[in-house]
N, C-alpha and C. Protein backbone atom coordinates (compact mmCIF):
# COMPACT_ATOMS: atom_id res chain seq x y z
N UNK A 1 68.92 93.42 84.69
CA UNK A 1 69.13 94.65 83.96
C UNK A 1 69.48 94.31 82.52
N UNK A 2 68.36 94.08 81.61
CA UNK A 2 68.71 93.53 80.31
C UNK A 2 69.38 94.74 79.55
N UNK A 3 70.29 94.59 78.65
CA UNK A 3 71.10 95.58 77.74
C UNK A 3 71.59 96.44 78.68
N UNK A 4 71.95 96.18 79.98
CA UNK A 4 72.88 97.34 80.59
C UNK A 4 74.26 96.71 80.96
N UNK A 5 74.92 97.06 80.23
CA UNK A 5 76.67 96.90 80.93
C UNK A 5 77.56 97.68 82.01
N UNK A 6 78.08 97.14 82.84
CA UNK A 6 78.90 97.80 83.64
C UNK A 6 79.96 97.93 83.29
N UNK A 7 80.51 99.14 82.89
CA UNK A 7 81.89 99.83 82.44
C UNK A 7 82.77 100.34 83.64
N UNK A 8 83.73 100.14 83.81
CA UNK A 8 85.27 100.95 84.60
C UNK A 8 85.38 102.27 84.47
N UNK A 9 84.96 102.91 84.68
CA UNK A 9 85.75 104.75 84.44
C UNK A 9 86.90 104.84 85.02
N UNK A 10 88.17 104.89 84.11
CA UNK A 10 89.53 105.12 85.15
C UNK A 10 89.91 106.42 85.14
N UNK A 11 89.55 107.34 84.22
CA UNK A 11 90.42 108.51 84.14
C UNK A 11 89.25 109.70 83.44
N UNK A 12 89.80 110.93 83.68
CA UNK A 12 88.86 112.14 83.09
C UNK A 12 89.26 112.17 81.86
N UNK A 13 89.54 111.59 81.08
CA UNK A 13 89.46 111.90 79.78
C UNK A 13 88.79 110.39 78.72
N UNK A 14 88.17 109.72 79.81
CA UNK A 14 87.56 108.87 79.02
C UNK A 14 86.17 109.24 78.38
N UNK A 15 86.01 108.72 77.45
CA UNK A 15 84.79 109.51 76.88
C UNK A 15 83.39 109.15 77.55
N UNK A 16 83.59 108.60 78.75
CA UNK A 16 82.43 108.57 79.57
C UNK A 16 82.00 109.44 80.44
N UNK A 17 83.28 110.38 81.00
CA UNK A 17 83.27 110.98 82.11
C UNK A 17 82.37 112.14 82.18
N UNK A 18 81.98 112.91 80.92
CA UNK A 18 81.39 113.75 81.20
C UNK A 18 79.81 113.52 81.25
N UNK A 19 79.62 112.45 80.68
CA UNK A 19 78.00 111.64 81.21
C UNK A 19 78.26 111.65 82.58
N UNK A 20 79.10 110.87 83.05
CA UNK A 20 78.91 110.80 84.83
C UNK A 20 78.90 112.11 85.28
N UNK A 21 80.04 112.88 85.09
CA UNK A 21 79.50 114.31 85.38
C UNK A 21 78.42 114.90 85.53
N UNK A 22 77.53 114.79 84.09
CA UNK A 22 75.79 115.17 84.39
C UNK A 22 75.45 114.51 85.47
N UNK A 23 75.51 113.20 85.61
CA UNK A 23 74.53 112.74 86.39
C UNK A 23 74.89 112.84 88.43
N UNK A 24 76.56 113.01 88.47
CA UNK A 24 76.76 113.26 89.57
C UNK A 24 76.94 115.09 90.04
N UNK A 25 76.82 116.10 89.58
CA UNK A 25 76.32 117.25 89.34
C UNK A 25 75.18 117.93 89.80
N UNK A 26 74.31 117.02 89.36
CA UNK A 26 72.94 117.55 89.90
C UNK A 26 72.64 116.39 90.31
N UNK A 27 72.78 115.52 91.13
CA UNK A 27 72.54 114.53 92.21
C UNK A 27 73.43 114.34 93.80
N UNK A 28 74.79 115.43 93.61
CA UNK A 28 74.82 115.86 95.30
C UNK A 28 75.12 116.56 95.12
N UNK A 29 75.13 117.95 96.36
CA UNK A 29 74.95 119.05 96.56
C UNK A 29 76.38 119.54 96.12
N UNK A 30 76.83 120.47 95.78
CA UNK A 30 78.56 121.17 95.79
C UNK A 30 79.17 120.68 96.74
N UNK A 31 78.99 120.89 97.95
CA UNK A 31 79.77 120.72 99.24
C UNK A 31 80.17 118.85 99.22
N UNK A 32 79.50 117.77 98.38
CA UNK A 32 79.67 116.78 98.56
C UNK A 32 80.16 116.26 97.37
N UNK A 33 80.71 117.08 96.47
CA UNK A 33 81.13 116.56 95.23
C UNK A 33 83.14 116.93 95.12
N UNK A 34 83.56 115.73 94.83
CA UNK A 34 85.24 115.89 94.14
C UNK A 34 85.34 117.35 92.99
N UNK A 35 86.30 117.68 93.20
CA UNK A 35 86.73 118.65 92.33
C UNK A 35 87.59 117.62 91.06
N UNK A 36 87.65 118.35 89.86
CA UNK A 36 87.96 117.22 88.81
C UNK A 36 89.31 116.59 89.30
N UNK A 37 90.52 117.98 90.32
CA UNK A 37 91.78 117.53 91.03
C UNK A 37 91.70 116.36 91.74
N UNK A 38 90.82 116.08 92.55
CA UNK A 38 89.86 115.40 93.63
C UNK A 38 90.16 114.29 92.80
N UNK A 39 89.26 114.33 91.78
CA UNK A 39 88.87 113.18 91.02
C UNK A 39 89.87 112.21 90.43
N UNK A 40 90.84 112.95 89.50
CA UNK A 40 92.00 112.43 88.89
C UNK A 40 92.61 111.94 89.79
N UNK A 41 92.94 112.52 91.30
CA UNK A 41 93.71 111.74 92.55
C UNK A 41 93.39 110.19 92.58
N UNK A 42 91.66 110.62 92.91
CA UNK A 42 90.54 108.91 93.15
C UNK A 42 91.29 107.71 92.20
N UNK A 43 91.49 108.56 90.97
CA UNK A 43 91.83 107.06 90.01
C UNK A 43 92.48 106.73 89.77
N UNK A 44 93.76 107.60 90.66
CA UNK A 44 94.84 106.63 91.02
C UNK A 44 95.23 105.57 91.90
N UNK A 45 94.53 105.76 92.86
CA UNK A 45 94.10 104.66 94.18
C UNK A 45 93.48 103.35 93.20
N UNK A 46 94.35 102.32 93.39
CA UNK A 46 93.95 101.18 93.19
C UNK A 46 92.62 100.84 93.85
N UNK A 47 92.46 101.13 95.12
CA UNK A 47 91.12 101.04 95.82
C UNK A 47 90.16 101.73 95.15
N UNK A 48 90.08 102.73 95.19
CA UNK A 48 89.07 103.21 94.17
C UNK A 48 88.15 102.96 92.76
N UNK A 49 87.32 102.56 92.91
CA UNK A 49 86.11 102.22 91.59
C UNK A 49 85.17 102.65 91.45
N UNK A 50 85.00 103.34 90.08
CA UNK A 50 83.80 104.17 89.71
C UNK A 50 83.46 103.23 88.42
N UNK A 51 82.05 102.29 88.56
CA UNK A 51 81.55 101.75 87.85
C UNK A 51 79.88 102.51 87.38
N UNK A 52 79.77 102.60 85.75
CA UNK A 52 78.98 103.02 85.12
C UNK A 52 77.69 102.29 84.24
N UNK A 53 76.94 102.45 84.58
CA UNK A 53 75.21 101.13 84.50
C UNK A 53 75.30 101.72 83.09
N UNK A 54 75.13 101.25 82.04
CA UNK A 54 75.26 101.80 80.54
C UNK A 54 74.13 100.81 79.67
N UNK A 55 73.64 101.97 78.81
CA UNK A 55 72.69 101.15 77.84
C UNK A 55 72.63 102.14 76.67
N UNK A 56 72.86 101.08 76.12
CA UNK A 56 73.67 101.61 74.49
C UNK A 56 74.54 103.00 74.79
N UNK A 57 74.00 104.49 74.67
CA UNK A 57 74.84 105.41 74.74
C UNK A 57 73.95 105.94 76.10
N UNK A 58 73.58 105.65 76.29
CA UNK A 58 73.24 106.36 78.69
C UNK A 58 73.63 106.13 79.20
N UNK A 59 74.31 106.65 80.07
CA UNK A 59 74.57 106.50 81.40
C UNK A 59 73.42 106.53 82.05
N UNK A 60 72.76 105.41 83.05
CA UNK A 60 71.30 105.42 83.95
C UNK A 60 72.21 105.41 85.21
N UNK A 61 73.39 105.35 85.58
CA UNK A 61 73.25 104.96 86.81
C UNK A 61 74.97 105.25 87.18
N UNK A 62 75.65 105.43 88.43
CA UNK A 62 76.83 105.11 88.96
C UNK A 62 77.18 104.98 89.91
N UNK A 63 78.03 104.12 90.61
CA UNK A 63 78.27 103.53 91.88
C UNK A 63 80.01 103.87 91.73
N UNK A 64 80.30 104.56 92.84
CA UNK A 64 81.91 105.19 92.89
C UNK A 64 81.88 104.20 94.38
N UNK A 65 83.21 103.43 94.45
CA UNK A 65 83.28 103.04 95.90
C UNK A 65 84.94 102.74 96.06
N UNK A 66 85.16 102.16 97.70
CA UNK A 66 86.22 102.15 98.23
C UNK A 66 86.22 100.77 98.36
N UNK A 67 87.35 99.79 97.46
CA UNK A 67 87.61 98.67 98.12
C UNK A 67 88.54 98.13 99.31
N UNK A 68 88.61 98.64 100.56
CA UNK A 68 89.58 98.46 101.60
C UNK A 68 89.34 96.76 102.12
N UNK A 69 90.34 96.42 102.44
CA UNK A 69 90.63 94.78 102.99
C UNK A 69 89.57 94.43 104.39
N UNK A 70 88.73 95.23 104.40
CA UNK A 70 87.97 95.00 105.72
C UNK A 70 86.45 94.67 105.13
N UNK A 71 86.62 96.03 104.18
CA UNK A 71 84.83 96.56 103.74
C UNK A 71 85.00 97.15 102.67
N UNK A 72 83.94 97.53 102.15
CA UNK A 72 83.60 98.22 101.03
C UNK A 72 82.89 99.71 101.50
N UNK A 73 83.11 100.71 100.48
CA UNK A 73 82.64 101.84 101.47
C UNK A 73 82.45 102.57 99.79
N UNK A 74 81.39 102.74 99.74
CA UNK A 74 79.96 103.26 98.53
C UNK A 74 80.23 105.24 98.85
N UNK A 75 80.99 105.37 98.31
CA UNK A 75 81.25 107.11 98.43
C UNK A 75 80.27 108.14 97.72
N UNK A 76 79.84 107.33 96.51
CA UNK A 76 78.64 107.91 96.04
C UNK A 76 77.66 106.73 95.09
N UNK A 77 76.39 107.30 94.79
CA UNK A 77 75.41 106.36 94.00
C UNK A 77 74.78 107.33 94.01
N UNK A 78 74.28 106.74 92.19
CA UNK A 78 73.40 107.86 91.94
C UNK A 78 72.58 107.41 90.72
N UNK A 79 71.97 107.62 89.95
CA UNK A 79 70.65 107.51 88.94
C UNK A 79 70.38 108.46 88.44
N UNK A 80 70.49 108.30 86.70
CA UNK A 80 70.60 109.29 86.01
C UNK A 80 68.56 109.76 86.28
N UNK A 81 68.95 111.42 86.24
CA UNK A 81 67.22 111.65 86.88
C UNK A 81 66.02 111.49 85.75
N UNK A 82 66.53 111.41 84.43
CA UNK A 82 65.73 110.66 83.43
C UNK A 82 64.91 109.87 83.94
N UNK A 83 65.75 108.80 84.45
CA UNK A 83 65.15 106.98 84.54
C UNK A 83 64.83 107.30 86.04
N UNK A 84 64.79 108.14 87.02
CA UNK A 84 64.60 107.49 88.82
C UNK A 84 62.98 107.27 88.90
N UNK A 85 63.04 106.59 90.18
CA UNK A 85 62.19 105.86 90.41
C UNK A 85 61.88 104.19 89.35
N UNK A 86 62.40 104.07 88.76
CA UNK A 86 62.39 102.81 88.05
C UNK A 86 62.84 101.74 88.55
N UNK A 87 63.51 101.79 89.81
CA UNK A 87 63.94 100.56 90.45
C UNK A 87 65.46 100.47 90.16
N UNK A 88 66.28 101.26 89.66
CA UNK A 88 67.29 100.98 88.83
C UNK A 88 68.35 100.71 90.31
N UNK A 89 68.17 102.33 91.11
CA UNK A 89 69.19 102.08 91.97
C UNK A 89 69.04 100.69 93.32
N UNK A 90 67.83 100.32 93.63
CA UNK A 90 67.68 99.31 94.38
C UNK A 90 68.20 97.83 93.65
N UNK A 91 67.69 97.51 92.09
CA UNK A 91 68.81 96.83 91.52
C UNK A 91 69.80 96.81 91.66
N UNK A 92 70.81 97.80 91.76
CA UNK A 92 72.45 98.19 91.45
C UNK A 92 72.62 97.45 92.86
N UNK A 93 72.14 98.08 93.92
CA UNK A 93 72.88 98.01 94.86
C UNK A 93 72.65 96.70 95.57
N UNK A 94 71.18 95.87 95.57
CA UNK A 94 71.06 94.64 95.65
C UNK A 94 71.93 93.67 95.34
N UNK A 95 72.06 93.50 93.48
CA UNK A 95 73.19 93.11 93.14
C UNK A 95 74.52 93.18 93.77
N UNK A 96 74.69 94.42 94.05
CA UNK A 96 75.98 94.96 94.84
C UNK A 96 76.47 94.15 96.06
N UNK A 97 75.45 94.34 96.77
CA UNK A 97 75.33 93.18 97.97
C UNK A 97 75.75 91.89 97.98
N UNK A 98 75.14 91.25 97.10
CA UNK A 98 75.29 89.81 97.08
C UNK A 98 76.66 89.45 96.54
N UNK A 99 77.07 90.34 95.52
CA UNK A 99 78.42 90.05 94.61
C UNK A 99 79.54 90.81 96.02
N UNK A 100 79.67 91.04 96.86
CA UNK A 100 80.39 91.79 98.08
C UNK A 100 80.63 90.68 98.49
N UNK A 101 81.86 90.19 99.41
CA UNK A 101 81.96 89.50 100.20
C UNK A 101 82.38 90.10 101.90
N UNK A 102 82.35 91.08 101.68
CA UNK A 102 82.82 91.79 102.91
C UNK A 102 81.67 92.60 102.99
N UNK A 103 81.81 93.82 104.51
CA UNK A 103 81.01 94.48 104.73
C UNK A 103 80.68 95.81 103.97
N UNK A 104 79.70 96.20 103.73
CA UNK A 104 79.38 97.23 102.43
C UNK A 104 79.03 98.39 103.70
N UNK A 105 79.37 99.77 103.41
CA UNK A 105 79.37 101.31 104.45
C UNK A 105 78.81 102.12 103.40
N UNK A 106 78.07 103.11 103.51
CA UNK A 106 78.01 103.89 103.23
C UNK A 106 77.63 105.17 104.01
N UNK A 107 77.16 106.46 103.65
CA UNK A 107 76.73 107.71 104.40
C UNK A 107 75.18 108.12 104.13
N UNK A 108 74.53 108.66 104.63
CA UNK A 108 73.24 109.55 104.49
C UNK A 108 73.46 110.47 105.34
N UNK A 109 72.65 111.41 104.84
CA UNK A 109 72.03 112.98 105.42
C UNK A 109 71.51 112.29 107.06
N UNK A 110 71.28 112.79 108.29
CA UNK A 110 70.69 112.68 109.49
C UNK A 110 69.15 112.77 108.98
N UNK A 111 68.61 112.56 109.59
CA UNK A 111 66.85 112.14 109.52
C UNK A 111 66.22 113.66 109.69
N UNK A 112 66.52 114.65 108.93
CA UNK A 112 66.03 115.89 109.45
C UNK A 112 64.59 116.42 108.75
N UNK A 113 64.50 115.59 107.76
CA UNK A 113 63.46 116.05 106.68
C UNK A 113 62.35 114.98 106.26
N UNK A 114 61.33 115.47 105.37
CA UNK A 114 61.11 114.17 104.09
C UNK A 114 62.04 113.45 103.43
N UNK A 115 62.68 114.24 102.73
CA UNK A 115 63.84 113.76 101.89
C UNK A 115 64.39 112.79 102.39
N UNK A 116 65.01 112.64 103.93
CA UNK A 116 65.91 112.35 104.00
C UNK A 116 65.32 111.13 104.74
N UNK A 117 64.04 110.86 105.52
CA UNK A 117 63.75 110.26 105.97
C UNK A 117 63.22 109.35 104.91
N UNK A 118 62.96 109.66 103.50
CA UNK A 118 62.52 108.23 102.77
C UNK A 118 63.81 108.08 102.14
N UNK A 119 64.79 108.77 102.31
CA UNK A 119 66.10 107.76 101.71
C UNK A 119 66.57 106.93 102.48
N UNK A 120 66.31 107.41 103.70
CA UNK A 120 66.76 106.16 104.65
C UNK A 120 65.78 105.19 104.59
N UNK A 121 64.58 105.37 104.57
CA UNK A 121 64.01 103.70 104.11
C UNK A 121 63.97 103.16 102.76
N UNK A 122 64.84 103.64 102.01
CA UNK A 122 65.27 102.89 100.94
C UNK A 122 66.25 102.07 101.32
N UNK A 123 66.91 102.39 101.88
CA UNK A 123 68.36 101.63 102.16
C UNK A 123 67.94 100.69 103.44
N UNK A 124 66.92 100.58 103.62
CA UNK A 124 66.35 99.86 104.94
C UNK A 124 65.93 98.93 104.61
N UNK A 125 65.12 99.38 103.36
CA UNK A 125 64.55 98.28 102.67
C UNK A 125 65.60 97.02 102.09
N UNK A 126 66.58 97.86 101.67
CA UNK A 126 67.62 96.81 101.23
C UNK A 126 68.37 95.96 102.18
N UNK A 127 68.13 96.08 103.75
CA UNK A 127 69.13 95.38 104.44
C UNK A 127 69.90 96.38 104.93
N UNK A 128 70.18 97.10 104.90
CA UNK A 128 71.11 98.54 105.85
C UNK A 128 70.82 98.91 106.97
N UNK A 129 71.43 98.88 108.38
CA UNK A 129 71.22 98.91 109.30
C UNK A 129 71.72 100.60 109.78
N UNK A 130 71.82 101.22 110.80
CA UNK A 130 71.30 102.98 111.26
C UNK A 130 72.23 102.58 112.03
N UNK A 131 74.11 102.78 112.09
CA UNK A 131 74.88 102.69 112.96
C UNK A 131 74.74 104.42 114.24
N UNK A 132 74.92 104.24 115.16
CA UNK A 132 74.40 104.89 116.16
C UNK A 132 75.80 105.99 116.42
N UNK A 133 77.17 105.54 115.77
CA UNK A 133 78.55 106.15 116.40
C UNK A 133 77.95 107.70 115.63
N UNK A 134 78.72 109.05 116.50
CA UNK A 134 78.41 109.94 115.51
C UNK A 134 80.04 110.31 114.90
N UNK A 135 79.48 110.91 113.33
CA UNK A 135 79.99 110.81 112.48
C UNK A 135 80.02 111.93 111.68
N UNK A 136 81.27 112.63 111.53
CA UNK A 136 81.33 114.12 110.41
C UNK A 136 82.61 113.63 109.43
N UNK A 137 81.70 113.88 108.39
CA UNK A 137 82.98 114.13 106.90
C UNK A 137 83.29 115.18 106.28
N UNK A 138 84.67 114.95 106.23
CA UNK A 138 85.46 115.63 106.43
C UNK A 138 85.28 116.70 104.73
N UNK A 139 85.61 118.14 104.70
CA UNK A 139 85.03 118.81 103.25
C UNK A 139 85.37 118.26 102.33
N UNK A 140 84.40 118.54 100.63
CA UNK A 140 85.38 118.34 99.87
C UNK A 140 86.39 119.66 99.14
N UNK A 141 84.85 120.63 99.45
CA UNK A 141 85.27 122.23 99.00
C UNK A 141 85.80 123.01 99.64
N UNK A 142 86.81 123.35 99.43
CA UNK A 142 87.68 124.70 100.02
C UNK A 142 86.47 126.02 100.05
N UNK A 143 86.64 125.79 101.30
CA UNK A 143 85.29 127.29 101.92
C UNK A 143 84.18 126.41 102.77
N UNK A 144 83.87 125.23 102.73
CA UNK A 144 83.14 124.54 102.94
C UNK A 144 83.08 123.58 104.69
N UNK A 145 82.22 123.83 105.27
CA UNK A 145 82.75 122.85 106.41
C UNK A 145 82.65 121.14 106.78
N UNK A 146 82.94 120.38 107.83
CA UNK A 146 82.48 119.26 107.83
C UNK A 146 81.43 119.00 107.89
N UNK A 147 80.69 117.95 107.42
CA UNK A 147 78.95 117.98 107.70
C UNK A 147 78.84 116.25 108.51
N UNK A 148 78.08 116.48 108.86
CA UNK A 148 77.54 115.15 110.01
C UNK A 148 77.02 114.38 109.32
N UNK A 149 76.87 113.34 109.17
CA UNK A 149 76.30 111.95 108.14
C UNK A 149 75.90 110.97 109.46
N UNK A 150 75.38 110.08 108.80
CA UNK A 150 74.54 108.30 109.34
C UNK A 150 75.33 107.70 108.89
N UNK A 151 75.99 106.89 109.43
CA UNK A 151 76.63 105.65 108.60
C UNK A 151 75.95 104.49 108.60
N UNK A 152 75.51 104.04 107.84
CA UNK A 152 74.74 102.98 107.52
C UNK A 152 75.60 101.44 106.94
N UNK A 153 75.28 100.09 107.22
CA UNK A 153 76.16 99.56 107.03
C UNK A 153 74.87 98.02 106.65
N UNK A 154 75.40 97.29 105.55
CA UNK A 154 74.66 96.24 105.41
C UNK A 154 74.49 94.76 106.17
N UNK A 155 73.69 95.10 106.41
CA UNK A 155 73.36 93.39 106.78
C UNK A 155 73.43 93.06 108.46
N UNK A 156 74.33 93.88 109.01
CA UNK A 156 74.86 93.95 110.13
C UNK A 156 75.04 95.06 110.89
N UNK A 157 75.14 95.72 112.43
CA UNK A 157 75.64 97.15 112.47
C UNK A 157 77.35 96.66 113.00
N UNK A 158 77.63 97.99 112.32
CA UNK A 158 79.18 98.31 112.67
C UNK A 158 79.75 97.91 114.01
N UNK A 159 80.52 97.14 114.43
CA UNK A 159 81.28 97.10 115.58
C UNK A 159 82.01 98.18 116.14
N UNK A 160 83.10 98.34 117.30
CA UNK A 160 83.66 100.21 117.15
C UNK A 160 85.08 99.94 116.41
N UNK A 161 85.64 98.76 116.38
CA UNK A 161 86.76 98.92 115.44
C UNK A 161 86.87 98.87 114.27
N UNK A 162 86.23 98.34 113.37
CA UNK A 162 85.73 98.69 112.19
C UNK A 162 85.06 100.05 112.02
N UNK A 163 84.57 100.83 112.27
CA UNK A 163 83.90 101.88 112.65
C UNK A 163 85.09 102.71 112.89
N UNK A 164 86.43 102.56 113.55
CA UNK A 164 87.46 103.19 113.75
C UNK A 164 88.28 103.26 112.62
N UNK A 165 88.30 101.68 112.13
CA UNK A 165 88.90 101.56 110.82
C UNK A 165 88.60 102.44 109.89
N UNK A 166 86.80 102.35 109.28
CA UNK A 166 86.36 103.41 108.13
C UNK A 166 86.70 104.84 108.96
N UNK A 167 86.70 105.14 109.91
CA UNK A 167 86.82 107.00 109.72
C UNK A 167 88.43 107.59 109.58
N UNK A 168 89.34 106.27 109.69
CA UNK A 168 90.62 106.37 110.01
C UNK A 168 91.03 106.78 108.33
N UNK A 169 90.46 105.46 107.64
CA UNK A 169 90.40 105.05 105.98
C UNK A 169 89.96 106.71 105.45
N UNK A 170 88.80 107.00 105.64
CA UNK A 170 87.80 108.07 104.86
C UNK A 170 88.72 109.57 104.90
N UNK A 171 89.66 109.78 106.17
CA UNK A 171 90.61 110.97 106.40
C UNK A 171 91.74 110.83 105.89
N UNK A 172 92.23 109.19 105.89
CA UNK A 172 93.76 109.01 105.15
C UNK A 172 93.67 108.77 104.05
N UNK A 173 92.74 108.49 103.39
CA UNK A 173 92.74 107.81 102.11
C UNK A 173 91.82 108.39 100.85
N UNK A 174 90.26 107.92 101.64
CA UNK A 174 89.59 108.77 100.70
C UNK A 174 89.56 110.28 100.76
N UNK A 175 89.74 111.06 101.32
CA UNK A 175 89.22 112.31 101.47
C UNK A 175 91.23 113.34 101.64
N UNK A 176 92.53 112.28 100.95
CA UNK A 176 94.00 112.47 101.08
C UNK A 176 93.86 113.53 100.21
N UNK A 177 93.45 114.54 99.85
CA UNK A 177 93.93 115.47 98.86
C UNK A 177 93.41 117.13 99.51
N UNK A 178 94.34 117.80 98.79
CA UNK A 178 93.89 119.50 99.45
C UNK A 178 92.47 120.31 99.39
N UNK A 179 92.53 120.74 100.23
CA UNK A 179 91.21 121.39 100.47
C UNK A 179 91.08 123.03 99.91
C-alpha cells in the first residue's frame, strides 16, 4: 500500500473522525452502527482500536477491532466506496492476518442473498473458515432487535470455548453500553 499510513483514531473530536463517519455511515446498515455515545465509550476500552488506511487527506479504508488476550475480534471493516473493488480491503485484512498472532473473529450477514453470499467468499478467499455455533448480536439501536450473524474465524474453526469466550466478551464488553 504505497503512500498509505495507518493512523489511531482515539477520540470524536479528532479531526479524522468525521471522514470515518462518511465512510462507516453508508457502509452498515443503522441497526449495526455505534451511536457517537457508543462510540466515545469504545475509546475508552484499552482493547478497543479503530485504525484508519490514509493517503494524503482520504480516508480509503477502516478496520475498528477488539484486542482480547485470546483473539482478535474485527467489529467492523470497511472501504471508502470511492476506491472499492480495488483490492484495498483484501490488502488490509491479509496484512492483518499475518501481523495477528492470535486468532482473528469476525461477523457476516447468514448466506441469504447475492450480497451476502459473495461476501462470504471474500473472506474465504482470505483463509476464514464458516463456524457452524448459532449466533445473535446483541442491538446497537434502541428500537432495534438482535440480528443473527456467521461467525467466521481465520485460519482455523472456532472450538466451543473460545466461541463461549467471544459471545461472553461481545455482551460484557463490546456491546457494555445502553440501549
Amino acid at each position: 500500500m504505497d503512500q498509505v499510513h495507518i493512523y489511531r483514531l482515539r477520540e470524536v473530536k479528532d479531526k479524522w473522525f468525521d471522514k470515518f463517519m462518511d465512510i462507516y455511515k453508508v457502509s452498515f446498515p443503522f441497526f449495526e452502527q455505534r451511536t457517537l455515545a457508543q462510540q466515545e465509550t469504545a475509546f475508552k476500552d484499552e482493547k478497543y482500536h479503530l485504525d484508519l488506511y490514509i493517503r494524503e487527506d482520504t480516508c480509503l479504508a477502516f478496520i475498528a477491532y477488539w484486542d482480547f488476550p485470546e483473539y482478535i475480534y474485527i467489529e467492523h471493516l470497511a472501504v471508502n466506496p470511492e476506491i472499492r473493488g480495488q483490492q484495498l480491503g483484501s490488502k488490509i485484512l491479509s496484512d492483518f492476518g499475518k501481523q495477528a498472532s492470535k486468532t482473528i473473529l469476525l461477523e457476516i450477514d447468514p448466506l441469504t442473498d447475492e450480497v451476502s453470499k459473495k461476501r462470504w467468499r471474500f473472506y474465504e478467499k482470505l483463509g476464514f473458515h464458516m463456524n457452524t455455533y448459532s449466533h445473535t448480536h446483541p442491538p446497537y439501536q434502541k428500537g432495534c432487535n438482535s440480528h443473527e450473524l456467521l461467525v467466521l474465524s481465520l485460519d482455523q474453526p472456532l472450538n466451543p470455548n473460545l466461541f463461549h469466550t467471544f459471545t461472553t466478551d461481545l455482551t460484557q464488553v463490546v456491546m457494555n453500553f445502553e440501549v
